[in-house]
PDB file of N, CA and C in Angstrom:
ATOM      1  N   UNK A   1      50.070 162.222 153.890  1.00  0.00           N
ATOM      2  CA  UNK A   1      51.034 161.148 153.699  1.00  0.00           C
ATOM      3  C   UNK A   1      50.604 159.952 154.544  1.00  0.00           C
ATOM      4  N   UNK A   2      50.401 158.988 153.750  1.00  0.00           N
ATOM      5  CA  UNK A   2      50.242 157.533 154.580  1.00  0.00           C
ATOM      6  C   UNK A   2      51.459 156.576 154.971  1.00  0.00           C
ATOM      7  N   UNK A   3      51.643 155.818 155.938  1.00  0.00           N
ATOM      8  CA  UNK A   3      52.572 155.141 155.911  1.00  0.00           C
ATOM      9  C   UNK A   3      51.753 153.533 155.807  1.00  0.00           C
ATOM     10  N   UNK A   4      52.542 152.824 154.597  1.00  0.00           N
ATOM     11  CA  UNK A   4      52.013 151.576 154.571  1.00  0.00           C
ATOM     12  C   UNK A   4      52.762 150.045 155.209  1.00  0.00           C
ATOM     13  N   UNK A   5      51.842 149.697 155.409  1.00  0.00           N
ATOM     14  CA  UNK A   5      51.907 148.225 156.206  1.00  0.00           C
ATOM     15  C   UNK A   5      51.475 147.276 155.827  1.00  0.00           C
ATOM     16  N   UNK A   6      52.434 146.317 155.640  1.00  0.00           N
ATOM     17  CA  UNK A   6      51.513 144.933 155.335  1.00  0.00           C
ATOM     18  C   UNK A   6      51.728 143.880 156.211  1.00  0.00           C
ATOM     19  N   UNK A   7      50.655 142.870 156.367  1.00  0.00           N
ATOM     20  CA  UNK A   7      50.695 142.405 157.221  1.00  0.00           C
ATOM     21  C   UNK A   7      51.092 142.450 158.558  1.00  0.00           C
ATOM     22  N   UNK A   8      51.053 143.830 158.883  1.00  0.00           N
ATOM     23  CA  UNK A   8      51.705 144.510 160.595  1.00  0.00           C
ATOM     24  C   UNK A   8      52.654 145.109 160.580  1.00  0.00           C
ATOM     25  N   UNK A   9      53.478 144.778 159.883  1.00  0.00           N
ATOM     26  CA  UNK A   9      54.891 145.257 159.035  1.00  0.00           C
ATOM     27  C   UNK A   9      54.841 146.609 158.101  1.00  0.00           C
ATOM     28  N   UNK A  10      55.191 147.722 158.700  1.00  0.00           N
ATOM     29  CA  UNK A  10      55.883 148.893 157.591  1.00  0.00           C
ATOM     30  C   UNK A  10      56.847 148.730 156.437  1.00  0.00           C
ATOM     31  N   UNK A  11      56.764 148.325 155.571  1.00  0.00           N
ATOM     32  CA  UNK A  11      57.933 148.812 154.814  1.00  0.00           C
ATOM     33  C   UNK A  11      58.803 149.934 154.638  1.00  0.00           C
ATOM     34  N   UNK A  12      60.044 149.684 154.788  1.00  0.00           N
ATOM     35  CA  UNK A  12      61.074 150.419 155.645  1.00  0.00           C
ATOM     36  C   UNK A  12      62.090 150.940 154.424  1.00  0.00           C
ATOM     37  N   UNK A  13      62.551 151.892 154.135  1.00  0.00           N
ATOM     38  CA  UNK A  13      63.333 152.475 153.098  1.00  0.00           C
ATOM     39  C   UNK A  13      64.953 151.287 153.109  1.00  0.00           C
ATOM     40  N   UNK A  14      65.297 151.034 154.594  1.00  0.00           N
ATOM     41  CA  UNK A  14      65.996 149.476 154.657  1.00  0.00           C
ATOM     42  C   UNK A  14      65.844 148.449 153.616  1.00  0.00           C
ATOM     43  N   UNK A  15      64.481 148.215 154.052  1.00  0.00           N
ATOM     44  CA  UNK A  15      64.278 146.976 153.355  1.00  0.00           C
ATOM     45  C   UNK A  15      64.194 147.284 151.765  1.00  0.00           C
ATOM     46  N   UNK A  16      63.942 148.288 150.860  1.00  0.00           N
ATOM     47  CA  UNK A  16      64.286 148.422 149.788  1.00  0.00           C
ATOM     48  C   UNK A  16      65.531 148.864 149.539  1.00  0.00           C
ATOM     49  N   UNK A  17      66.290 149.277 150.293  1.00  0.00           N
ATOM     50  CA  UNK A  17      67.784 148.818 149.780  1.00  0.00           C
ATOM     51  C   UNK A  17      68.339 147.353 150.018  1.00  0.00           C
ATOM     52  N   UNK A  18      67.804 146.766 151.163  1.00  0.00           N
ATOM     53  CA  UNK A  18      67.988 145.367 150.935  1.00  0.00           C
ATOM     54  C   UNK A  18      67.810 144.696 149.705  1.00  0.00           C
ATOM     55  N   UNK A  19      66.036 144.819 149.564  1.00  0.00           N
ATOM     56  CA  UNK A  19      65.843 144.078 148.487  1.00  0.00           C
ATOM     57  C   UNK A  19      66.435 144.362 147.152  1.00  0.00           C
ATOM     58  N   UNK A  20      66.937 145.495 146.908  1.00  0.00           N
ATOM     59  CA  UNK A  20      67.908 146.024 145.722  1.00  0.00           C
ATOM     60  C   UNK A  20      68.912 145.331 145.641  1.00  0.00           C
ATOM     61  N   UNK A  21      69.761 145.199 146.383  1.00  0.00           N
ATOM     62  CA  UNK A  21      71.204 144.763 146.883  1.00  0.00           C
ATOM     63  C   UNK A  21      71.003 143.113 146.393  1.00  0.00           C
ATOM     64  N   UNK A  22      70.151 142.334 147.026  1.00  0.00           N
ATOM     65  CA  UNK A  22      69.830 141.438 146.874  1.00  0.00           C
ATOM     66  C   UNK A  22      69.469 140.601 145.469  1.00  0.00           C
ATOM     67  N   UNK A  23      69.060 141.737 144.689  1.00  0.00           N
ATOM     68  CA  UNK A  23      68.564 141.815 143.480  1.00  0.00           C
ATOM     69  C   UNK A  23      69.524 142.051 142.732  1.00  0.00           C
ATOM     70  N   UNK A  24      70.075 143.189 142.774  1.00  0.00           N
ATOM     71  CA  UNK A  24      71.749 143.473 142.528  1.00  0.00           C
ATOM     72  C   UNK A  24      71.062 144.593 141.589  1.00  0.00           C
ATOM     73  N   UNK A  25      69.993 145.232 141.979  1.00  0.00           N
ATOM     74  CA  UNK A  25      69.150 146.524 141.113  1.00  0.00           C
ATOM     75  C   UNK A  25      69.488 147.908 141.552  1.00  0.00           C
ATOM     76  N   UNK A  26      70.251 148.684 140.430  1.00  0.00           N
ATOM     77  CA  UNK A  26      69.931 150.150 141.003  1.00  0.00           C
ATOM     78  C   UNK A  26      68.765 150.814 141.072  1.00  0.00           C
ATOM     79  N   UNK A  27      68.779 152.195 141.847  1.00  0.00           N
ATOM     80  CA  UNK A  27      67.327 152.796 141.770  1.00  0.00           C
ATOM     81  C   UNK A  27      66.736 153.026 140.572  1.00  0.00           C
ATOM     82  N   UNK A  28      67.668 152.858 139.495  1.00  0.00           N
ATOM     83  CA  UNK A  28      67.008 153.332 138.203  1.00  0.00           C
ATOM     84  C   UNK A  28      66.123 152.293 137.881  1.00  0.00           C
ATOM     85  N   UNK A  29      66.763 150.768 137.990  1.00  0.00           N
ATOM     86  CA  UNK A  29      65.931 150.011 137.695  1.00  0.00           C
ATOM     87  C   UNK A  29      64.868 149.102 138.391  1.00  0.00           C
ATOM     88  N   UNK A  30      64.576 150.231 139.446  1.00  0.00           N
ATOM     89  CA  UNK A  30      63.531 149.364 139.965  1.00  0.00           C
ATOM     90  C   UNK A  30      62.813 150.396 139.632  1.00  0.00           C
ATOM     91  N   UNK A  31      63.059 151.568 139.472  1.00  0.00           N
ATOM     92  CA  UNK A  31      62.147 153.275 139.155  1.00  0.00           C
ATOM     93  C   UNK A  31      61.433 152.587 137.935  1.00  0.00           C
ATOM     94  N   UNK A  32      62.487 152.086 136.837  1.00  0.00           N
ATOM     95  CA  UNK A  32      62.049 151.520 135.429  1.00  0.00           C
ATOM     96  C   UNK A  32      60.569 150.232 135.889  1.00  0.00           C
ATOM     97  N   UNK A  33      61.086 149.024 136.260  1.00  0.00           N
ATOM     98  CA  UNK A  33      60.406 148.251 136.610  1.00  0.00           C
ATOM     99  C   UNK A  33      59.092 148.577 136.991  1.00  0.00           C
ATOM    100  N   UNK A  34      59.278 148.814 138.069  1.00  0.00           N
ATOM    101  CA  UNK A  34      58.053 149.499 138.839  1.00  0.00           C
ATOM    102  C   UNK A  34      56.913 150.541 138.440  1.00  0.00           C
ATOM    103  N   UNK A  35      57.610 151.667 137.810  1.00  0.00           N
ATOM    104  CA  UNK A  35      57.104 152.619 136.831  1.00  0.00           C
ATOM    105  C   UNK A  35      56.982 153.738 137.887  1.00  0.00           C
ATOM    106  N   UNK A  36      57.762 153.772 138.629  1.00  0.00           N
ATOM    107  CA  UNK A  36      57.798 154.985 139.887  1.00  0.00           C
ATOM    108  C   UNK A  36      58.967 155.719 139.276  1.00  0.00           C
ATOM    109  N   UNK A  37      58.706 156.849 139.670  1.00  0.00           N
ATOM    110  CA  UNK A  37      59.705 157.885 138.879  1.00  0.00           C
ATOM    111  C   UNK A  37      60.903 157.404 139.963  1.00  0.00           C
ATOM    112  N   UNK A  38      62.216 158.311 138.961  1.00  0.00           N
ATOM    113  CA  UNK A  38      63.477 158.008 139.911  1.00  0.00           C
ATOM    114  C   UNK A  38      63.383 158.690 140.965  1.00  0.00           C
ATOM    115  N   UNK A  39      62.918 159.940 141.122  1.00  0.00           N
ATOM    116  CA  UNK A  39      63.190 160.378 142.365  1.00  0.00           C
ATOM    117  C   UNK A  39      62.237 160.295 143.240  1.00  0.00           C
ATOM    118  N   UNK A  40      60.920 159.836 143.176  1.00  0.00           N
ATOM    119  CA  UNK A  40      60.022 159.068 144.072  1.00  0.00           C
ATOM    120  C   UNK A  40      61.095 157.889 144.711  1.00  0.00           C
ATOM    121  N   UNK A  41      61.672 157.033 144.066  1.00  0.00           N
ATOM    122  CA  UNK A  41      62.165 155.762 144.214  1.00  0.00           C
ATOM    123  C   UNK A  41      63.374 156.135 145.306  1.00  0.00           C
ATOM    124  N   UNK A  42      64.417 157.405 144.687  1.00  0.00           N
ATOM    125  CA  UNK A  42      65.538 157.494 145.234  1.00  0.00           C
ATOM    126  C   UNK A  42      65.059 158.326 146.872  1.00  0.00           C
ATOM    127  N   UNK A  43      64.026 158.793 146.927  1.00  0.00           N
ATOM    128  CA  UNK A  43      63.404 159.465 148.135  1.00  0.00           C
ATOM    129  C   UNK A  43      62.982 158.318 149.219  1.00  0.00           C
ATOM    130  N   UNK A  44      62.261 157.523 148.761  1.00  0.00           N
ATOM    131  CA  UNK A  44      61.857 156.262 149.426  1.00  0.00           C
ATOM    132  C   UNK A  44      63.366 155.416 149.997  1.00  0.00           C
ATOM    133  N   UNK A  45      64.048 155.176 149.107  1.00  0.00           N
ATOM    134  CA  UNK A  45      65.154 154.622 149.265  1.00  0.00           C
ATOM    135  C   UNK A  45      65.945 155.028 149.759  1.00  0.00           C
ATOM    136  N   UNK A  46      65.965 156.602 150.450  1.00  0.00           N
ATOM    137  CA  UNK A  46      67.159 157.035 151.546  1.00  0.00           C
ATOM    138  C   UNK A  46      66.200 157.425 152.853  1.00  0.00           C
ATOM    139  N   UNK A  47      65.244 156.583 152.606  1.00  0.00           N
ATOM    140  CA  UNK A  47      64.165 156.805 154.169  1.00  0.00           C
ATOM    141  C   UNK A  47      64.987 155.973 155.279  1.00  0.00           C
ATOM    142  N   UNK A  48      64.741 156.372 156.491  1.00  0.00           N
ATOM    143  CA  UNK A  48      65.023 155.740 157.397  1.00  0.00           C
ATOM    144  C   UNK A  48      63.972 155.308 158.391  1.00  0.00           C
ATOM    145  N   UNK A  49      63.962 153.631 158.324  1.00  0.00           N
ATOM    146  CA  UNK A  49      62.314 153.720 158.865  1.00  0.00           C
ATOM    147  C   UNK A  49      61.733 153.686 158.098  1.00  0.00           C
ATOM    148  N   UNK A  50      60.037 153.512 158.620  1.00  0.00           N
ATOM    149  CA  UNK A  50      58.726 153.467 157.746  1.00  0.00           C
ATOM    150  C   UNK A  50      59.111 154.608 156.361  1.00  0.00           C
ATOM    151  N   UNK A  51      58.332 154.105 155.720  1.00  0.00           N
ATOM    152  CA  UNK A  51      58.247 154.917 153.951  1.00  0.00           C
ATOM    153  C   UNK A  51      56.987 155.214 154.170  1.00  0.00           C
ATOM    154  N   UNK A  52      56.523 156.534 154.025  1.00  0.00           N
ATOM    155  CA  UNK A  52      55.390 157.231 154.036  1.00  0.00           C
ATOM    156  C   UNK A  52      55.047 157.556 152.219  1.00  0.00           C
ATOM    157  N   UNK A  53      54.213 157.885 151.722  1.00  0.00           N
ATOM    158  CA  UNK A  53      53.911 158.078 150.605  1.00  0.00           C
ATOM    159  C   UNK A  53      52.317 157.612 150.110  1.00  0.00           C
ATOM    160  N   UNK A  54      52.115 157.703 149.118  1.00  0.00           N
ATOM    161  CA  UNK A  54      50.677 157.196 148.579  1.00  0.00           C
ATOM    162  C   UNK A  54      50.994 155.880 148.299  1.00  0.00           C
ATOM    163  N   UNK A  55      49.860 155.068 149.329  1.00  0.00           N
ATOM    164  CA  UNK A  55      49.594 153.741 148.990  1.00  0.00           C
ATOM    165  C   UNK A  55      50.269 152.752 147.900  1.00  0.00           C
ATOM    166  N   UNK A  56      49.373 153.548 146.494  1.00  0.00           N
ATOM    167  CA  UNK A  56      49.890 153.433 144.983  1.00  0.00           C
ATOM    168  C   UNK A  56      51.370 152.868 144.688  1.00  0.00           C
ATOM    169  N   UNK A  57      51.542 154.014 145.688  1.00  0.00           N
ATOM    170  CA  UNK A  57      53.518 153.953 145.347  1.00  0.00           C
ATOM    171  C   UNK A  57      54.271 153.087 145.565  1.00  0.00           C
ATOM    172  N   UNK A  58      53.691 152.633 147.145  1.00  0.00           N
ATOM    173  CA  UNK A  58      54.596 151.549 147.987  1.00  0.00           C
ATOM    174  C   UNK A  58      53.907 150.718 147.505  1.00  0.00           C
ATOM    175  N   UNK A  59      52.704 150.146 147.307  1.00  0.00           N
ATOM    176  CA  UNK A  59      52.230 148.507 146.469  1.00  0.00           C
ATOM    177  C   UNK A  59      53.044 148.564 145.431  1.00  0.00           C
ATOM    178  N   UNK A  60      53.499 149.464 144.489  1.00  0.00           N
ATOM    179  CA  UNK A  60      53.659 148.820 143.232  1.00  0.00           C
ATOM    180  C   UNK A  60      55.317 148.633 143.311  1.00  0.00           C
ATOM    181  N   UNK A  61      56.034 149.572 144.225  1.00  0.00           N
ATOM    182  CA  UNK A  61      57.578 148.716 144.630  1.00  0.00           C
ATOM    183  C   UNK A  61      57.672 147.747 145.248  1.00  0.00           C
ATOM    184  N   UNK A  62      56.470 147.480 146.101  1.00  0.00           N
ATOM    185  CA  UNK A  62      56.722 146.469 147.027  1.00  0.00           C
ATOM    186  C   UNK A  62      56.030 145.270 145.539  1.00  0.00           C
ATOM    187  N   UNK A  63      55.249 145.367 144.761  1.00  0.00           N
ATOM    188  CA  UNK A  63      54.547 144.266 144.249  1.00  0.00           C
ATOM    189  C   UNK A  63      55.757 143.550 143.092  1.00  0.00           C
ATOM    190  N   UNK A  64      56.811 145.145 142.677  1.00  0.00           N
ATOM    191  CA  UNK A  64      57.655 144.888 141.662  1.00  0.00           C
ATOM    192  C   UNK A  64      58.631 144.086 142.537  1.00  0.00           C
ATOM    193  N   UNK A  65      59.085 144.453 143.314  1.00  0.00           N
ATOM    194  CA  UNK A  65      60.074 143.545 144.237  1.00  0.00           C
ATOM    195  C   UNK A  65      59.813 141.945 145.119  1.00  0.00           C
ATOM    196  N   UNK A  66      58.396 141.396 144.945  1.00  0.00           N
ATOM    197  CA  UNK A  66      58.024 140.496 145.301  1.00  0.00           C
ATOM    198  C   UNK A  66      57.829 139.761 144.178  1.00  0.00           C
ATOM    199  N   UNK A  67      57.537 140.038 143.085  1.00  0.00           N
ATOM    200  CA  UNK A  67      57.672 139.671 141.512  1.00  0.00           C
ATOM    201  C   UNK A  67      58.782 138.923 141.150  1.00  0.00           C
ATOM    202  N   UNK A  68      60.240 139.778 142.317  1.00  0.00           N
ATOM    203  CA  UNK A  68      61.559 139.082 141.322  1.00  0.00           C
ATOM    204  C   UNK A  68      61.415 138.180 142.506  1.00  0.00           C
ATOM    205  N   UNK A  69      61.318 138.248 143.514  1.00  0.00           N
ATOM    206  CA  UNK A  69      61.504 136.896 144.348  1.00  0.00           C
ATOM    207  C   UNK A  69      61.746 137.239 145.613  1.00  0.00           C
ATOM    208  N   UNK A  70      61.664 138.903 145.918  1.00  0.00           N
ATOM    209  CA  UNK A  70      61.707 139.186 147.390  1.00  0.00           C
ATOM    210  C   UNK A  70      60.582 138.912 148.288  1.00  0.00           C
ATOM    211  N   UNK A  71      60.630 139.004 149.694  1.00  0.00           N
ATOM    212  CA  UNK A  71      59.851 138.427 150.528  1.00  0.00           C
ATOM    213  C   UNK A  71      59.895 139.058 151.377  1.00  0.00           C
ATOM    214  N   UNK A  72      59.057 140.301 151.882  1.00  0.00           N
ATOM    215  CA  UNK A  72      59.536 141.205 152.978  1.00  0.00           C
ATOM    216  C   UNK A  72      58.678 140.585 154.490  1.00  0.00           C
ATOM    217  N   UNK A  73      59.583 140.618 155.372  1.00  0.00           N
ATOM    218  CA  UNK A  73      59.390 140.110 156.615  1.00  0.00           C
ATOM    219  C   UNK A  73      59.910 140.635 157.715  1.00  0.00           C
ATOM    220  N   UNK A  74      58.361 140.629 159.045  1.00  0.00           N
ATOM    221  CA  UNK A  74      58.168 141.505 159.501  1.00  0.00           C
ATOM    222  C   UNK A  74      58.524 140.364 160.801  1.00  0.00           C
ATOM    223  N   UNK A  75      58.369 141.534 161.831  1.00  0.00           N
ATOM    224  CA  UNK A  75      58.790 140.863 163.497  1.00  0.00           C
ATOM    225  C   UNK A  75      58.696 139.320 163.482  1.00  0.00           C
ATOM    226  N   UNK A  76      57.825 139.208 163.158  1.00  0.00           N
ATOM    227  CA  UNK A  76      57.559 137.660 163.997  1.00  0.00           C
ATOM    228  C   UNK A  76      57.923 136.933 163.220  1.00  0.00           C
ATOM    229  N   UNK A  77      58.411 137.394 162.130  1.00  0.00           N
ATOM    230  CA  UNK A  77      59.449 136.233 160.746  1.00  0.00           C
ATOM    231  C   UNK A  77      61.035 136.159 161.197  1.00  0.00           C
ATOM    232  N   UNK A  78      61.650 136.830 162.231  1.00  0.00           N
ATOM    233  CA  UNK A  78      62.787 137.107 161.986  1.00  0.00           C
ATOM    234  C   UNK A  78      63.595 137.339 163.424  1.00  0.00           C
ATOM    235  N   UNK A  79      64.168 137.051 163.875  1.00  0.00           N
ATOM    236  CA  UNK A  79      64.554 137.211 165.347  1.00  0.00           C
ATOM    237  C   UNK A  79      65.454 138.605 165.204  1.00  0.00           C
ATOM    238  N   UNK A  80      64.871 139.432 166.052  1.00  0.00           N
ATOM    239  CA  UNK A  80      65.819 140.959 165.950  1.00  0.00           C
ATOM    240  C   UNK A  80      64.795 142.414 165.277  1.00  0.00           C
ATOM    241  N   UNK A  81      64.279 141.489 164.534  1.00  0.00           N
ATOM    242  CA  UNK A  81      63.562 142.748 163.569  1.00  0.00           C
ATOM    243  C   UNK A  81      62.784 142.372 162.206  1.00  0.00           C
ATOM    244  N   UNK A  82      63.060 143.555 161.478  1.00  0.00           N
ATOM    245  CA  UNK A  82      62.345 143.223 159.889  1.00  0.00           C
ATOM    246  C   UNK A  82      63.138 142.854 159.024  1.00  0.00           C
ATOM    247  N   UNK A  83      62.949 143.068 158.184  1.00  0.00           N
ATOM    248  CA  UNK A  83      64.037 142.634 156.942  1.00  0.00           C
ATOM    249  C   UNK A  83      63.706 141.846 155.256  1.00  0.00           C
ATOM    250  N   UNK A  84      64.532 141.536 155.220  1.00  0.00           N
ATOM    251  CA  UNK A  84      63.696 140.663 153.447  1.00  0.00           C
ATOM    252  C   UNK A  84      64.584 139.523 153.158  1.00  0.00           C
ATOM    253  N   UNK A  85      64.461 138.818 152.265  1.00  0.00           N
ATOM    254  CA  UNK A  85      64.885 137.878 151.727  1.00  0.00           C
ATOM    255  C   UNK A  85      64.012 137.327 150.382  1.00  0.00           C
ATOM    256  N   UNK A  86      65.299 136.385 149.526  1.00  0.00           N
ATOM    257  CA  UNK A  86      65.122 136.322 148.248  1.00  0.00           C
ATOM    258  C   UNK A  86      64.656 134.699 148.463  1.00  0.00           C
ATOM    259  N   UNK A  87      63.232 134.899 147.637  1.00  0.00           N
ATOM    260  CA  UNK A  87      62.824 133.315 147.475  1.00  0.00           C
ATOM    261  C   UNK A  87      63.961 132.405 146.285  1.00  0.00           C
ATOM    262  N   UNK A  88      63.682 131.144 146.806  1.00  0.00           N
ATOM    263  CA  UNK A  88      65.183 130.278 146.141  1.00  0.00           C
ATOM    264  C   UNK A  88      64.065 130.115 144.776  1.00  0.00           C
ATOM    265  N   UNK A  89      65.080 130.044 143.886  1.00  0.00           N
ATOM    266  CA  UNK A  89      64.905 129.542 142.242  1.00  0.00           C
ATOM    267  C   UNK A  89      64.591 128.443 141.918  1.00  0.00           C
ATOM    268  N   UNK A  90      63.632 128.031 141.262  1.00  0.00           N
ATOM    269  CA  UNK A  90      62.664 126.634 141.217  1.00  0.00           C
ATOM    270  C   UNK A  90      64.101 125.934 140.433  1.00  0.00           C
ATOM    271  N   UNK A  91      64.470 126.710 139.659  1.00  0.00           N
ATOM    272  CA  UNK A  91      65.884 126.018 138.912  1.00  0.00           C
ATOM    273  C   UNK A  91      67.658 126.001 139.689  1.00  0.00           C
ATOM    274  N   UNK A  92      67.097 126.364 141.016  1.00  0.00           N
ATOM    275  CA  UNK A  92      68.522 126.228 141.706  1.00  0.00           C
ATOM    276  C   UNK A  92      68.768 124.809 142.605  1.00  0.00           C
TER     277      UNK A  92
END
């Protein structure tokens, strides 16, 4: 089991319920999106802390969730910690 990092930053089973919430996506449909089974997705998503798994797995939630407009950000983006946020809408 690997745990992945980007840019220094773990992606954190947090931050994909953030970015869900944010999105206003259940696990089904980011499982759909993404093409990660549901219960890969729903396993990841009740992690606490780093998400361990195959590489594969976490790029392609993390790539599906940066797609709709999330932005995951690590220590030095954020006073306190990690976390995510939704890029603003070229039409807002």
């Amino acid at each position: 089991m690997y745990i992945f990092s980007i840019k220094g930053c773990s992606v954190t089973g947090e931050q994909i319920r953030a970015a869900r919430a944010l999105l206003g996506w259940t696990a089904s449909e980011l499982s759909k999106r993404s093409g990660i089974s549901y219960p890969t997705v729903q396993r990841l998503d009740a992690t606490q802390g780093d998400v361990g798994g195959r590489h594969t797995t976490i790029e392609a939630l993390r790539t599906t969730l940066e797609g709709a407009g999330i932005q995951f950000l690590k220590l030095d983006d954020v006073s306190g910690g990690i976390g995510v946020s939704i890029r603003k809408q070229a039409d807002d």
